[in-house]
PDB file of N, CA and C in Angstrom:
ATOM      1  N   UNK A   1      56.689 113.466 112.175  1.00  0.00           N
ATOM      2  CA  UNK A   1      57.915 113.631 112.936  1.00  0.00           C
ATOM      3  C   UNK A   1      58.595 112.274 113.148  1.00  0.00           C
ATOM      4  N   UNK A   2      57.981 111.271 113.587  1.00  0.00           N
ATOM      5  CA  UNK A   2      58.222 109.878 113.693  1.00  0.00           C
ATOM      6  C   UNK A   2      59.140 109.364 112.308  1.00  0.00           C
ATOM      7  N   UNK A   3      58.385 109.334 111.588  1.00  0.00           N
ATOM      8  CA  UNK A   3      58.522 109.148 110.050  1.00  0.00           C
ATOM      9  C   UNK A   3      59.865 109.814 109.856  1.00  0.00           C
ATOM     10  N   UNK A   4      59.997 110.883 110.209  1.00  0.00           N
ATOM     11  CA  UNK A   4      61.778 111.649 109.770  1.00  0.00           C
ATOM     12  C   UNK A   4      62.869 111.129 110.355  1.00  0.00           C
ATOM     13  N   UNK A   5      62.018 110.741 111.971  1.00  0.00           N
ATOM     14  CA  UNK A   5      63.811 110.229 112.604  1.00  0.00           C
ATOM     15  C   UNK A   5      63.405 108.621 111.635  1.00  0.00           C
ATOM     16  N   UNK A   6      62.830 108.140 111.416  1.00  0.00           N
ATOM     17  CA  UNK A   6      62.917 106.692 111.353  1.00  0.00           C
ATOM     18  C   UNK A   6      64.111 107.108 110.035  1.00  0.00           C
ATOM     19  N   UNK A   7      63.668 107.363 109.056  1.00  0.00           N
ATOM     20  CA  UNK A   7      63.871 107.680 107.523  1.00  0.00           C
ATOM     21  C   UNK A   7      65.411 108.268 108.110  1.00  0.00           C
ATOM     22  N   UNK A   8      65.931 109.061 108.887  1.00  0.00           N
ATOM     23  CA  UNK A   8      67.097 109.498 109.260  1.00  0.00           C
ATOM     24  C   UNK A   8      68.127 108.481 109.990  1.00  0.00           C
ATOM     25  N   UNK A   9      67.123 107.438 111.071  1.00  0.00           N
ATOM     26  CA  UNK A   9      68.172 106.542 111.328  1.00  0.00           C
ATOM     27  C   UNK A   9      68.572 105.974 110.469  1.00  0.00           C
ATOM     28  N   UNK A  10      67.357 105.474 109.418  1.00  0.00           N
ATOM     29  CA  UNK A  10      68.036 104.209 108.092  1.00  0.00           C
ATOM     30  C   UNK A  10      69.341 104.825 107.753  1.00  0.00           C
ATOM     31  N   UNK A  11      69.051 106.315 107.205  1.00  0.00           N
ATOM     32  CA  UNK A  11      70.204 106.860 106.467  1.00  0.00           C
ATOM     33  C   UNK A  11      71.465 106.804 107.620  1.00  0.00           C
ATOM     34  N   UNK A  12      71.362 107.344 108.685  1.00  0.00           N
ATOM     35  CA  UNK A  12      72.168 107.176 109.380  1.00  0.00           C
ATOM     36  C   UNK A  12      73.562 105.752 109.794  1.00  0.00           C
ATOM     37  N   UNK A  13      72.501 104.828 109.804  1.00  0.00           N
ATOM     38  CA  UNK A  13      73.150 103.097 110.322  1.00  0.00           C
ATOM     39  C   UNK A  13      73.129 103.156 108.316  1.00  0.00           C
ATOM     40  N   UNK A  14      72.833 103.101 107.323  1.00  0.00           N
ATOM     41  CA  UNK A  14      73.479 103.153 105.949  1.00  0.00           C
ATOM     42  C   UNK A  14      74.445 103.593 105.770  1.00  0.00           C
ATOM     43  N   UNK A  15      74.710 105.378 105.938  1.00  0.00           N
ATOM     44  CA  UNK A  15      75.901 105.797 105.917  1.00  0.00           C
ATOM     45  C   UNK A  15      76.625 105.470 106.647  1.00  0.00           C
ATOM     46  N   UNK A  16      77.143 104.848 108.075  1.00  0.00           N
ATOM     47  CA  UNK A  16      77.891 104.537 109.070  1.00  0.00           C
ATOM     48  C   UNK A  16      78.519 103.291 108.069  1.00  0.00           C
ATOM     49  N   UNK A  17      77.426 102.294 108.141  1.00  0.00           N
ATOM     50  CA  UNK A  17      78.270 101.185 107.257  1.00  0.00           C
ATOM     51  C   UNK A  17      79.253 101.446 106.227  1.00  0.00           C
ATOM     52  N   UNK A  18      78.710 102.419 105.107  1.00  0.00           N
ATOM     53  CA  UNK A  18      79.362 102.843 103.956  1.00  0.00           C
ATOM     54  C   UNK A  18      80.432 102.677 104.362  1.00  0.00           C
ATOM     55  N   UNK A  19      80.610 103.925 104.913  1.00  0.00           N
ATOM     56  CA  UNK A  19      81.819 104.584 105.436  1.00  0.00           C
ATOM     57  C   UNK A  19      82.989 103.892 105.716  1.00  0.00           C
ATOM     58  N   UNK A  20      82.463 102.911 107.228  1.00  0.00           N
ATOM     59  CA  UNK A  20      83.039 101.797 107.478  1.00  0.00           C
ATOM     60  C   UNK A  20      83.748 101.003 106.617  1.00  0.00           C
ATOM     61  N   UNK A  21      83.298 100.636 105.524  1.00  0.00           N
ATOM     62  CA  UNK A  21      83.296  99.579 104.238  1.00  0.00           C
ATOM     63  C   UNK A  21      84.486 100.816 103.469  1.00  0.00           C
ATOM     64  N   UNK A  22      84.349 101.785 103.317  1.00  0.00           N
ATOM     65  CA  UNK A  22      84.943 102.114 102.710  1.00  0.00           C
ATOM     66  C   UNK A  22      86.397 102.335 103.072  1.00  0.00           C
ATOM     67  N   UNK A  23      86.327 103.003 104.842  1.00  0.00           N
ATOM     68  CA  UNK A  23      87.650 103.038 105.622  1.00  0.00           C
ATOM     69  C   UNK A  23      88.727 101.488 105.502  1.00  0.00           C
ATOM     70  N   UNK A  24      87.924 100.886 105.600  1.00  0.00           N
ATOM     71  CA  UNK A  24      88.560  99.173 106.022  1.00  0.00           C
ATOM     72  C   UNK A  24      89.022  99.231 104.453  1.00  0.00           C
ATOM     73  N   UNK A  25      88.645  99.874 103.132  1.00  0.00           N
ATOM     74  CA  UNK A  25      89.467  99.565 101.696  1.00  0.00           C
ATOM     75  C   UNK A  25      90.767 100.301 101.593  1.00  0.00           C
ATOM     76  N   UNK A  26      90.596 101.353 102.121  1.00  0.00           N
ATOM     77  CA  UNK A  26      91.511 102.516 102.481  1.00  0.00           C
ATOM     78  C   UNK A  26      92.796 101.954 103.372  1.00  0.00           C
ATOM     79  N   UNK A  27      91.957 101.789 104.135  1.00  0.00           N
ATOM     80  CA  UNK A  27      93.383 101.016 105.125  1.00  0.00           C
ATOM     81  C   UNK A  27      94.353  99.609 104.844  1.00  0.00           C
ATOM     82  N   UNK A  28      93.292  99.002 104.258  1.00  0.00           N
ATOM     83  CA  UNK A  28      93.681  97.778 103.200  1.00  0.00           C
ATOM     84  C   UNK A  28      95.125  98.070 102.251  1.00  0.00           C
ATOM     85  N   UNK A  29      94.427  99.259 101.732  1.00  0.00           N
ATOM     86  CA  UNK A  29      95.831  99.913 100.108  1.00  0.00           C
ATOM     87  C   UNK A  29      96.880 100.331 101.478  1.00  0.00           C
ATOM     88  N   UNK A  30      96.653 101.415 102.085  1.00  0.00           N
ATOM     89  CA  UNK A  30      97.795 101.714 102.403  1.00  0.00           C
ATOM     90  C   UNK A  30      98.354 100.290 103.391  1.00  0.00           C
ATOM     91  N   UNK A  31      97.990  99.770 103.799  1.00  0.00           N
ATOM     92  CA  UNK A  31      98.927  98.566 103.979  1.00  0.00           C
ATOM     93  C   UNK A  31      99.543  97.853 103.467  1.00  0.00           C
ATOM     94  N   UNK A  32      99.012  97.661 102.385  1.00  0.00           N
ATOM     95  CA  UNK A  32      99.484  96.684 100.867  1.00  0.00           C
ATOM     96  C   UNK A  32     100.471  97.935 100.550  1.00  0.00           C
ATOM     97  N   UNK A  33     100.557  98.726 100.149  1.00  0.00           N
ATOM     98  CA  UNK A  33     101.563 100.267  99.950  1.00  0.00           C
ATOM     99  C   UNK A  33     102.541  99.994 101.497  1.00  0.00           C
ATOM    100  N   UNK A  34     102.268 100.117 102.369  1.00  0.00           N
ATOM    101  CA  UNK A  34     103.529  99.788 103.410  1.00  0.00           C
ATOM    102  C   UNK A  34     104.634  98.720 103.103  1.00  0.00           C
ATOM    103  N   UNK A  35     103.764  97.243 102.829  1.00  0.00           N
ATOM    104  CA  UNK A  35     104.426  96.280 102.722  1.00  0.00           C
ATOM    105  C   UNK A  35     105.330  96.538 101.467  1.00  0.00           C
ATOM    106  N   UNK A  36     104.226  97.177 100.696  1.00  0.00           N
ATOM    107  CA  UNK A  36     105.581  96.992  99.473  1.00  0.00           C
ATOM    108  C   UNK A  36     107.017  98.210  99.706  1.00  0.00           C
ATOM    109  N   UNK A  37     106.738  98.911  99.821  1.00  0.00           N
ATOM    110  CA  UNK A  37     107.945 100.191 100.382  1.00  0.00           C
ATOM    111  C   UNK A  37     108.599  99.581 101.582  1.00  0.00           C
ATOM    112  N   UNK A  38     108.269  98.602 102.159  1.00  0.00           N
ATOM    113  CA  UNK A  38     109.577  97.961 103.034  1.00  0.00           C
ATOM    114  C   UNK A  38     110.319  96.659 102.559  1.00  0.00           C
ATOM    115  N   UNK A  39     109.455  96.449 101.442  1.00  0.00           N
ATOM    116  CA  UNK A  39     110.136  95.218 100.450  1.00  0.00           C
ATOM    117  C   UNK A  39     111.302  95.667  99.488  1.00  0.00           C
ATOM    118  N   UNK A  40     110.786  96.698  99.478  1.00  0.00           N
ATOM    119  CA  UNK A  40     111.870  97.597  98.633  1.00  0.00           C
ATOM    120  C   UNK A  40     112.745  98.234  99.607  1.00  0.00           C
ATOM    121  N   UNK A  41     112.771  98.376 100.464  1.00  0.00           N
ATOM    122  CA  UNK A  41     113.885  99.202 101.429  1.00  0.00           C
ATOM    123  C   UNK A  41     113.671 100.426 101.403  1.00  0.00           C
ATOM    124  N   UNK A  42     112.374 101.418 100.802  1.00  0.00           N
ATOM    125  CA  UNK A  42     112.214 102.623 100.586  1.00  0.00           C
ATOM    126  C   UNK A  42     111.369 103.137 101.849  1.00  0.00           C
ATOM    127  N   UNK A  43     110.861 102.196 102.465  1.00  0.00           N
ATOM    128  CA  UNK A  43     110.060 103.153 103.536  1.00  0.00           C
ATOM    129  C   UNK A  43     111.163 103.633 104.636  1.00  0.00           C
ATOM    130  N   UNK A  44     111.953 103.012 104.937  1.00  0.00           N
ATOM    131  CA  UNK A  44     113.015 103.024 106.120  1.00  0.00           C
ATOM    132  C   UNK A  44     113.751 104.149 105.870  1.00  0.00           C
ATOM    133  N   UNK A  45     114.400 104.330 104.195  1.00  0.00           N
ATOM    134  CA  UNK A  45     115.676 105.109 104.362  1.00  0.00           C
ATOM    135  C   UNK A  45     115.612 106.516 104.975  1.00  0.00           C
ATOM    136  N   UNK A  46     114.106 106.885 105.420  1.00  0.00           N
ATOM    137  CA  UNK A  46     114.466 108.020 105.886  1.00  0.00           C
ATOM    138  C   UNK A  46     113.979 108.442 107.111  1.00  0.00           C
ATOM    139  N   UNK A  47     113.926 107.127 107.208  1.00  0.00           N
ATOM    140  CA  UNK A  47     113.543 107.169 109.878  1.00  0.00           C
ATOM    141  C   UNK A  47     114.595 107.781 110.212  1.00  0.00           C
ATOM    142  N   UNK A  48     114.181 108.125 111.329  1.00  0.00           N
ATOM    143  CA  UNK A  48     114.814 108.395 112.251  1.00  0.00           C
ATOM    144  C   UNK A  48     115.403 109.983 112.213  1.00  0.00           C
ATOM    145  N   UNK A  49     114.282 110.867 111.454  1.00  0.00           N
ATOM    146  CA  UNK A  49     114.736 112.588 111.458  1.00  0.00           C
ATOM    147  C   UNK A  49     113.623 112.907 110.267  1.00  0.00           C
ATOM    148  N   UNK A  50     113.265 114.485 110.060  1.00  0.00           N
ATOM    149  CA  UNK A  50     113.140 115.263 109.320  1.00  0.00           C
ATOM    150  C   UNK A  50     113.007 114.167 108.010  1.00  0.00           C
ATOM    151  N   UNK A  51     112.028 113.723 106.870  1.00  0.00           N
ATOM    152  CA  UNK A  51     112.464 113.521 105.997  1.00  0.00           C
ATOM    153  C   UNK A  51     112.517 114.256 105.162  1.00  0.00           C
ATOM    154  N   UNK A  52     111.901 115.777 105.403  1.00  0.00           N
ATOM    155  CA  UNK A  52     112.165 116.758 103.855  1.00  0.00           C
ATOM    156  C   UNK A  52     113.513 117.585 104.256  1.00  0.00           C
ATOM    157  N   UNK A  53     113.793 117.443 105.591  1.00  0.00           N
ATOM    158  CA  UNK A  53     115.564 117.917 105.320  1.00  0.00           C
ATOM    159  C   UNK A  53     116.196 117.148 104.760  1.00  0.00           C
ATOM    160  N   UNK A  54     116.274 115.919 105.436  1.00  0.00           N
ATOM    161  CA  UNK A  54     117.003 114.775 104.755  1.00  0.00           C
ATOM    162  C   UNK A  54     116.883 114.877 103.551  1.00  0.00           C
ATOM    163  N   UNK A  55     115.701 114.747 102.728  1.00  0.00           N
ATOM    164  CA  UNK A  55     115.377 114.859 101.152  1.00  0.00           C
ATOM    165  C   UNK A  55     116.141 116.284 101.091  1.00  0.00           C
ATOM    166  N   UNK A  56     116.045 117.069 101.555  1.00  0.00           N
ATOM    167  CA  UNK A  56     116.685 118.542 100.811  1.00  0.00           C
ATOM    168  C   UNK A  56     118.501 118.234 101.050  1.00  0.00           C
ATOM    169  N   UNK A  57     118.792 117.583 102.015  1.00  0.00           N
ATOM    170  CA  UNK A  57     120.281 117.245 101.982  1.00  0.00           C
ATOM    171  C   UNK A  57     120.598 116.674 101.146  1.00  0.00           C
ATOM    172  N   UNK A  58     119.637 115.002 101.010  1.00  0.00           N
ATOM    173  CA  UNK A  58     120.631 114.231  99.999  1.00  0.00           C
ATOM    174  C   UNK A  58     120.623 115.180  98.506  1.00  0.00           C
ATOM    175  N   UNK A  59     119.419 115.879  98.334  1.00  0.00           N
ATOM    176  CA  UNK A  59     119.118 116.149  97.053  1.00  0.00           C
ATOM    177  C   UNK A  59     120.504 117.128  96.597  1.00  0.00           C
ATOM    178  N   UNK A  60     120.729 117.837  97.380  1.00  0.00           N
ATOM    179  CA  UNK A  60     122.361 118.835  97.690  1.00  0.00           C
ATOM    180  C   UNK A  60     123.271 117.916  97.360  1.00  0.00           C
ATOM    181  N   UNK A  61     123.625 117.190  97.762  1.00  0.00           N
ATOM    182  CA  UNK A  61     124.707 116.551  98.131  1.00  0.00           C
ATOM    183  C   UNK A  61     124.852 115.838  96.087  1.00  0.00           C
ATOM    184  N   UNK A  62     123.657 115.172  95.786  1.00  0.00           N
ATOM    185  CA  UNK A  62     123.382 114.567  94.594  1.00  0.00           C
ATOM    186  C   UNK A  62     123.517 115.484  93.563  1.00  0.00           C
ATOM    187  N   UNK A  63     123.708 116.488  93.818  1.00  0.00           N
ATOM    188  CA  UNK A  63     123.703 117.436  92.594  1.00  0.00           C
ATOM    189  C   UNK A  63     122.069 117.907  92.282  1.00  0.00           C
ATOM    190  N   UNK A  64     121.101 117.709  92.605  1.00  0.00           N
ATOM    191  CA  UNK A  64     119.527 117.859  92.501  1.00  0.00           C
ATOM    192  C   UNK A  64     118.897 118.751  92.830  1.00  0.00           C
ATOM    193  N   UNK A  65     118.449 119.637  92.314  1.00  0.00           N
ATOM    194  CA  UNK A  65     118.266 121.123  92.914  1.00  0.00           C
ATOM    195  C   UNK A  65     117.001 121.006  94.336  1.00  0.00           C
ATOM    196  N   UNK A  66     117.334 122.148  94.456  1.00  0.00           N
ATOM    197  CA  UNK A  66     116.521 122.123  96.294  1.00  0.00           C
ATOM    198  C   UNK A  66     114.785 122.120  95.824  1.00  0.00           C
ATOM    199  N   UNK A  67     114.566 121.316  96.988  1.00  0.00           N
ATOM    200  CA  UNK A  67     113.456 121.329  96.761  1.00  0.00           C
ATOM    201  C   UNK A  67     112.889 122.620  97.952  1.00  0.00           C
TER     202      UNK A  67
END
């Protein structure tokens, strides 16, 4: 019985780290992905409302069929 939790914490504090390690890469891209979509002016253009109306308006307005 001893033997299982031990063998379960390892796995336990192992997988926690993983995880960890893996969240912090994750969050890494999409930050590097933020910065670049506001370098470009693309993250902004569609604050401040709805962006799949907005997308379904401009797309109207552009001639672009509805999404």
């Amino acid at each position: 019985m001893l033997f299982k939790l031990v063998v379960f914490g390892a796995g336990y504090v192992l997988g926690s780290k993983a995880g960890r390690e893996r969240y912090n890469q994750i969050a890494a891209i999409a930050q590097k992905a933020a910065r670049q979509l506001d370098s470009r002016g693309v993250r902004n253009q569609y604050a401040g409302g709805n962006s799949l109306s907005s997308f379904r308006s401009n797309a109207r307005t552009s001639g672009q069929s509805q999404v």
